[in-house]
Protein backbone atom coordinates (compact mmCIF):
# COMPACT_ATOMS: atom_id res chain seq x y z
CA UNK A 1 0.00 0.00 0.00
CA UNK A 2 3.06 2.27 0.51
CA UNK A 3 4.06 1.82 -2.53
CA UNK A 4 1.29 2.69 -4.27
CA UNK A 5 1.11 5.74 -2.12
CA UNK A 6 3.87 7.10 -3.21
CA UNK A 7 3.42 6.03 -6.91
CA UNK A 8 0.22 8.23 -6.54
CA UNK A 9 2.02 10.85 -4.54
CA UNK A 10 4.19 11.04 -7.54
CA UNK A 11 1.50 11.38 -10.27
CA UNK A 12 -0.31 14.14 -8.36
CA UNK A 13 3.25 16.53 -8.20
CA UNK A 14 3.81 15.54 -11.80
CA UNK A 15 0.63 17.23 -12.75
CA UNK A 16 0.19 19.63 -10.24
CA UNK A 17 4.00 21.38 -11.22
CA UNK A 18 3.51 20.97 -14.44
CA UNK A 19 2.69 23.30 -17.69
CA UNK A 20 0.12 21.61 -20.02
CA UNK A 21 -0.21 22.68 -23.63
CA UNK A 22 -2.18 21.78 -26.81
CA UNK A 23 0.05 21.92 -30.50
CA UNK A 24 -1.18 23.82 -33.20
CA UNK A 25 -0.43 21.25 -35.64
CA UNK A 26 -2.37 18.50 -37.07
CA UNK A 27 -3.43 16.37 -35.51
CA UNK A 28 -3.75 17.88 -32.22
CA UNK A 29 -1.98 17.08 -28.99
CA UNK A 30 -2.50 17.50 -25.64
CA UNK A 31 0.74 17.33 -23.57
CA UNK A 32 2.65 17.94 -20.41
CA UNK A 33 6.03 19.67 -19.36
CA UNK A 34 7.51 19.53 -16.32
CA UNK A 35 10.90 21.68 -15.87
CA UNK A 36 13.29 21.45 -12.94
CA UNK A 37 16.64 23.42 -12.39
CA UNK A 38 19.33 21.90 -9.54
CA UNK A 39 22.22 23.37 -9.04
CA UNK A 40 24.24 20.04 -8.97
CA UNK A 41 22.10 18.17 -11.85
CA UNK A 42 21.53 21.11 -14.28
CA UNK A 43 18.46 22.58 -15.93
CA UNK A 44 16.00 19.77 -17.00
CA UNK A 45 13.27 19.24 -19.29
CA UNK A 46 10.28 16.57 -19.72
CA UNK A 47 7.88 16.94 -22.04
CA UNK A 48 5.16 14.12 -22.40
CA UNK A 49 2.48 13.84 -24.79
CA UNK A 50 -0.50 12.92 -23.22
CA UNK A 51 -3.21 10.30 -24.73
CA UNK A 52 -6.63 9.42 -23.29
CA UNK A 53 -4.73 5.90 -21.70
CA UNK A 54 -2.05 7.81 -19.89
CA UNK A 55 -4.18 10.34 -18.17
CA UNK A 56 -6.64 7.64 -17.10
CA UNK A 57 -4.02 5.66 -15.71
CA UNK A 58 -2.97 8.74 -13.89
CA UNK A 59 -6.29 9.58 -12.34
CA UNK A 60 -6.40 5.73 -11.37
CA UNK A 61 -3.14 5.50 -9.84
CA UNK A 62 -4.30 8.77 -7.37
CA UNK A 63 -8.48 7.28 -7.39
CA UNK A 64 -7.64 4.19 -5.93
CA UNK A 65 -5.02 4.40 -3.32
CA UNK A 66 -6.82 7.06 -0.79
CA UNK A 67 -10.41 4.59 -0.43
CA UNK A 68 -7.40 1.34 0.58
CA UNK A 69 -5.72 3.78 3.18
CA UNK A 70 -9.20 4.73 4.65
CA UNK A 71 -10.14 1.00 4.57
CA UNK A 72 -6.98 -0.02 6.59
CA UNK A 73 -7.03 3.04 9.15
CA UNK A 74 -10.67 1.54 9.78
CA UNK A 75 -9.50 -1.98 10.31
CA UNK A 76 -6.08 -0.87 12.69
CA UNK A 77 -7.63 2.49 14.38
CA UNK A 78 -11.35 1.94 14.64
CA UNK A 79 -12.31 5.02 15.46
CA UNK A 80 -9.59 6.87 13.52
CA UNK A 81 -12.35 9.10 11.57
CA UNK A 82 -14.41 10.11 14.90
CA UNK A 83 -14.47 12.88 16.94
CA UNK A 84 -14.15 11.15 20.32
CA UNK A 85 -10.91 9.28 18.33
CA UNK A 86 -9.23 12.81 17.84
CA UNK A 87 -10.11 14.14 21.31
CA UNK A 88 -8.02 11.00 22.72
CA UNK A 89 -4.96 11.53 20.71
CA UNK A 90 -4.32 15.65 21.82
């Protein structure tokens, strides 16, 4: 489950600091870029075009990981999501 945490964890920075563009040229496309400057590793560039399977697989990878960690908290901390729960852990 960690893992796929942090595979999710990784799609949702990877769109959210990222610059999304369409081309002007036939036929149309729909991509991402993603630019990153470190001082040891140099000024970076990834550009990705971005079909209907990729971003679904994206929106899966971040969908289905938060309902598993809610169903686990549930099973190991019973009352994790209750009020009474939140007053016991301050």
């Amino acid at each position: 489950m960690l893992r796929q945490a942090l595979k999710a964890d990784e799609s949702r920075k990877s769109i959210l600091h990222s610059t999304f563009g369409v081309s002007i040229d036939e036929p149309v496309v729909f991509s991402r870029t993603k630019t990153t400057a470190k001082f040891k590793r140099g000024f970076k560039e990834q550009c990705e075009a971005l079909d209907t399977d990729t971003v679904n697989t994206c929106l899966d990878t971040i969908a289905t990981v938060g309902p598993k960690i809610m169903e686990f908290m549930g099973r190991v901390f019973p009352k994790w999501n209750t009020r009474e729960w939140r007053r016991e852990q301050t």
